[in-house]
Protein backbone atom coordinates (compact mmCIF):
# COMPACT_ATOMS: atom_id res chain seq x y z
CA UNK A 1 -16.42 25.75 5.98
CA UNK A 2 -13.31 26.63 4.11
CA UNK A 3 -11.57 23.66 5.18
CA UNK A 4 -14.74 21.60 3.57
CA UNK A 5 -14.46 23.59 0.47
CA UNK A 6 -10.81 23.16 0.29
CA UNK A 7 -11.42 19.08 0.35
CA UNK A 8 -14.54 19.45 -2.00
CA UNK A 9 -12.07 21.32 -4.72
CA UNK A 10 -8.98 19.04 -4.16
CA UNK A 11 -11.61 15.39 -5.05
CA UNK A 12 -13.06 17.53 -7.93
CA UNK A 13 -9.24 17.86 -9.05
CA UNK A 14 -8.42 14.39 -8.46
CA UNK A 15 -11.45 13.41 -10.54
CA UNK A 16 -10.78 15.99 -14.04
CA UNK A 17 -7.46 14.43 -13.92
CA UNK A 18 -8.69 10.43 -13.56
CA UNK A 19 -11.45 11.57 -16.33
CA UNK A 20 -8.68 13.22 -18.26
CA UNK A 21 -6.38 10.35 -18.18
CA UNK A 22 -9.08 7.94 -19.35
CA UNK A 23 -10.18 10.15 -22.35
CA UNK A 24 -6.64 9.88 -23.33
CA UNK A 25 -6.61 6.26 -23.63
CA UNK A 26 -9.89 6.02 -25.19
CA UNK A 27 -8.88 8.12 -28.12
CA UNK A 28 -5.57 5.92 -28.26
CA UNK A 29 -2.93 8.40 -26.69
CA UNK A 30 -0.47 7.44 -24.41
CA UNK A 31 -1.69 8.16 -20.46
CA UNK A 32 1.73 8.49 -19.27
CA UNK A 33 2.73 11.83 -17.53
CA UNK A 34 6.35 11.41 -19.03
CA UNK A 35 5.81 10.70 -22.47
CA UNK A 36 9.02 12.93 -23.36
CA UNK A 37 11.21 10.81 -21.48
CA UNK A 38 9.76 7.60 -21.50
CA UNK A 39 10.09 7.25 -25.54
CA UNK A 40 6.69 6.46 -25.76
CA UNK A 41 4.32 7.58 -28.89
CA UNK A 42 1.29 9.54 -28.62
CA UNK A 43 -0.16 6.30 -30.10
CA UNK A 44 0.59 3.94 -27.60
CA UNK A 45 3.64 2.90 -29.28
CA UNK A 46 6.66 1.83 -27.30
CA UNK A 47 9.93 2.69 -29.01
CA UNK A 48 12.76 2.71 -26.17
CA UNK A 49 10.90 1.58 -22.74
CA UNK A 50 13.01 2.61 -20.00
CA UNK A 51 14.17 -0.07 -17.36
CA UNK A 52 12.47 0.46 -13.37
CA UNK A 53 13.97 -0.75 -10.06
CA UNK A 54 10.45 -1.81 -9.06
CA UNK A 55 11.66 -2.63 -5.62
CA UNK A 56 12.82 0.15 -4.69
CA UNK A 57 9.80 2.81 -5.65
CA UNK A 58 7.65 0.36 -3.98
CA UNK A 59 9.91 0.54 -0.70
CA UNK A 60 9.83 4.31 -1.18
CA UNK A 61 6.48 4.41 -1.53
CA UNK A 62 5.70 2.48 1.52
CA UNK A 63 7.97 4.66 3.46
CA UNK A 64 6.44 7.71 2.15
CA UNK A 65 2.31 6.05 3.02
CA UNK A 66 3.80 4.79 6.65
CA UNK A 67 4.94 8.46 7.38
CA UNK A 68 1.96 9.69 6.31
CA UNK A 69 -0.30 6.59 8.75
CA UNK A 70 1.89 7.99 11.59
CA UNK A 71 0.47 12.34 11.00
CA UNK A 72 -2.70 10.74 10.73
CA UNK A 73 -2.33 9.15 14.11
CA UNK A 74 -3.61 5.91 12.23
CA UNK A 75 -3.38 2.32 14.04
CA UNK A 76 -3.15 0.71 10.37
CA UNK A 77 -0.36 -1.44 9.85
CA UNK A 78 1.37 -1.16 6.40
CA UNK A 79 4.10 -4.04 6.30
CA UNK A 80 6.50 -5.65 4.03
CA UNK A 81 6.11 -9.17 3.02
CA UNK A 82 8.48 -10.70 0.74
CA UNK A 83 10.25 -8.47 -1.56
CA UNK A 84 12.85 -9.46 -4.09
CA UNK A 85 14.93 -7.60 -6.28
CA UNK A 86 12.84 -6.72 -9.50
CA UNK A 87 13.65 -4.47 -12.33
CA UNK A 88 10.74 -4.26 -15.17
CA UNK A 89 10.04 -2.29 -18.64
CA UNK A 90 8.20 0.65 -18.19
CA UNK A 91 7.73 4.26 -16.87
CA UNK A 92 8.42 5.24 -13.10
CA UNK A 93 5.37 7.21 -13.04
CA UNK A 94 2.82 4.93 -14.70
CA UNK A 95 4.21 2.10 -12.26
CA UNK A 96 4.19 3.89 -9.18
CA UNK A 97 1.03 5.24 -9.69
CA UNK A 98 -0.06 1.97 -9.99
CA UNK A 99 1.07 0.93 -6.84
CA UNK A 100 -0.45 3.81 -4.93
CA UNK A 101 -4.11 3.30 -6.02
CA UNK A 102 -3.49 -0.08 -4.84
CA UNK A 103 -2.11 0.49 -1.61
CA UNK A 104 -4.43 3.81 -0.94
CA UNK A 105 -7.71 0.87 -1.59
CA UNK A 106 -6.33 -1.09 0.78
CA UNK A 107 -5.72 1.49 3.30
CA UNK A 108 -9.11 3.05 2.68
CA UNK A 109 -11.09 -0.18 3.22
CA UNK A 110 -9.22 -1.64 6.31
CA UNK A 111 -10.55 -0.93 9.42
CA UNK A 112 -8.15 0.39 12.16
CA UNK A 113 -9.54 -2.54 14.36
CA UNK A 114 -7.90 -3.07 18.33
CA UNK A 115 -4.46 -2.57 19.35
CA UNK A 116 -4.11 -6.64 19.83
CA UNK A 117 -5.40 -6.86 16.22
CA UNK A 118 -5.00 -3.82 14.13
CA UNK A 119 -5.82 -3.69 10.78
CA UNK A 120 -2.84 -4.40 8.44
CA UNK A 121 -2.16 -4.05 4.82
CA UNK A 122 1.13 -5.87 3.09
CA UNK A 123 3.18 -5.44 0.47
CA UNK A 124 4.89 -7.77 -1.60
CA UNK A 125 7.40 -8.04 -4.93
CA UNK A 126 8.95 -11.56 -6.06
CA UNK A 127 9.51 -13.05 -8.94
CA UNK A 128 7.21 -16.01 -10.31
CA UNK A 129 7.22 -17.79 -13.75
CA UNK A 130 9.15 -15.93 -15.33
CA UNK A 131 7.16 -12.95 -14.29
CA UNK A 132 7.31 -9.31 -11.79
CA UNK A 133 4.34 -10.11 -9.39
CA UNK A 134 3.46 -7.22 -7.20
CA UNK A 135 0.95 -7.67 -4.66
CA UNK A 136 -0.86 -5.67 -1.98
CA UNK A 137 -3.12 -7.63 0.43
CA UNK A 138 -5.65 -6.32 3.45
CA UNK A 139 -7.65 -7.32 6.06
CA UNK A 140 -9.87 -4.94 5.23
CA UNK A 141 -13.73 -5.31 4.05
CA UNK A 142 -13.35 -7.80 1.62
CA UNK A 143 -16.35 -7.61 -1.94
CA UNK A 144 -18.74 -10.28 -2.45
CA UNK A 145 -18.42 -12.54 -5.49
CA UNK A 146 -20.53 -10.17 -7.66
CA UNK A 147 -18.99 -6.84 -7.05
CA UNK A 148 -15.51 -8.57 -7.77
CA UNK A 149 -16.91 -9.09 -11.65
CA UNK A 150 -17.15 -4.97 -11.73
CA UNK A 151 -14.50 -3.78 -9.73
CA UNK A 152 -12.46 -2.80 -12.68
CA UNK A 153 -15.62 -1.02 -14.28
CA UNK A 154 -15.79 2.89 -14.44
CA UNK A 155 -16.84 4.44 -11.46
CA UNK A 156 -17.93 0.93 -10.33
CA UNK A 157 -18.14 0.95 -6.63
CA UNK A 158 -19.56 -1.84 -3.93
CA UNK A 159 -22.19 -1.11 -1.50
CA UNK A 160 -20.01 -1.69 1.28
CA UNK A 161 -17.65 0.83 -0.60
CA UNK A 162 -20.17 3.61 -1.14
CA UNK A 163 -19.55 4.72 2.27
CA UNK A 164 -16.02 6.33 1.83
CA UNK A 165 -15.05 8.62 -0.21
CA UNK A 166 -13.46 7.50 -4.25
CA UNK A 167 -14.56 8.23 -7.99
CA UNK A 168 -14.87 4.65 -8.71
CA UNK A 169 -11.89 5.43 -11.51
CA UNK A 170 -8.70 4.46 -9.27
CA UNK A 171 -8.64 0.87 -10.25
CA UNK A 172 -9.63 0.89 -14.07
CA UNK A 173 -6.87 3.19 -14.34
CA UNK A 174 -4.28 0.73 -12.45
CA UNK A 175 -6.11 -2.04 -14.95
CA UNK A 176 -5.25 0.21 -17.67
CA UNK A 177 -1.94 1.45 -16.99
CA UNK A 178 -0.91 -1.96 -16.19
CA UNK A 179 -1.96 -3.18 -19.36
CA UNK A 180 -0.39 -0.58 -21.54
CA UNK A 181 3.01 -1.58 -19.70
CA UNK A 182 2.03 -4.88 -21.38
CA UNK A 183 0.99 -6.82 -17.89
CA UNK A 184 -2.63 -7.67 -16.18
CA UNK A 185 -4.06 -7.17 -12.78
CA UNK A 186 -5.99 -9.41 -10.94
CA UNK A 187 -7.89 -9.59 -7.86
CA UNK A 188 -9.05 -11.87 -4.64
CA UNK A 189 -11.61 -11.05 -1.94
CA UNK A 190 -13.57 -12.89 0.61
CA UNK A 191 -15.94 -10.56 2.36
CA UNK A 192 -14.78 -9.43 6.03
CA UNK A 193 -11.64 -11.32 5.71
CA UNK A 194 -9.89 -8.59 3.34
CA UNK A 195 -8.78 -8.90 -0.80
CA UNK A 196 -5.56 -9.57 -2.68
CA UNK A 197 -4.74 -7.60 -5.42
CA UNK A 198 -1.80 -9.06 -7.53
CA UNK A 199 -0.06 -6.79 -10.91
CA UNK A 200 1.66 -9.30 -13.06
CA UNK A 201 4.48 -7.59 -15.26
CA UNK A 202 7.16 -8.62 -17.92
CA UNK A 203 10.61 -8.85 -16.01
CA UNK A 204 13.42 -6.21 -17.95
């Protein structure tokens, strides 16, 4: 029972804090959790954006999500695909929080599946057009055509989703931390087959 209450007050947390962080925007304030540092205005503002070594927070990130896969005792694979040295405007924070809602999805909606085919979620950085593209594909659960219209919609969530746990917040907050850092997100899915969700960001 106390372990159940413990979990119960831990996703209330994680939701004040998601509902917090999207008040913020919507009155016009900056949602970063370094504003002090970053040189960002409480108006949205960017006066001295700070340069990130996007590369290597997502490779610390990954190595950080595969330790915790392997305490879990989880069969999911989290790989590296291609990643290139990137360095991009913005916050470390903002960015890496970015990249785990994306990743945690992915994770979240994968299935373990068999030990000849186990379910597998990859991770990729390069640079296209000019452009930082980070992307994070499954072979998880895949949405149909209509839920992909919403995804980005406040607490939004599939009915294939509805069975595991989420707030429905974690990916209008990428879309909207991604989009303060002057960038887009966009996203891919074929049901059963998995989804591809790609951040597109101004190279420093």
């Amino acid at each position: 029972m106390l372990a159940d209450v413990h979990e119960e007050t831990l996703r209330l947390a994680r939701l004040v804090e998601e509902l917090l962080l999207l008040a913020r925007a919507d009155a016009n304030q900056d949602i970063s959790l370094e504003t002090h540092e970053t040189g960002i205005t409480t108006e949205g503002s960017i006066q001295h954006e700070p340069t990130v070594e996007l590369d290597h927070e997502v490779l610390q990130l990954v190595r950080q999500l595969r330790r915790r896969l392997s305490t879990e005792g989880s069969q999911l694979k989290l790989e590296v695909g291609h990643i290139e040295p990137v360095r991009v405007r913005g916050d470390e924070e903002s960015l890496r929080r970015v990249a785990l809602i994306l990743l945690d999805n992915a994770l979240k909606y994968t299935p373990v599946g068999s030990e000849e085919e186990a379910g597998r979620v990859i991770v990729s950085l390069e640079r296209v057009n000019g452009q930082a593209a980070l992307r994070v594909r499954d072979t998880g659960i895949g949405m149909e055509p209509a839920d992909l219209e919403h995804i980005f919609d406040r607490f939004y969530r599939a009915d294939r989703a509805r069975s595991h746990q989420g707030t429905g917040l974690g990916l209008p907050i990428a879309q909207m931390l991604v989009e303060q850092l002057g960038g887009h997100i966009t996203a891919e899915s074929t049901p059963g087959k998995g989804s591809t969700f790609s951040v597109w960001l101004t190279l420093a």
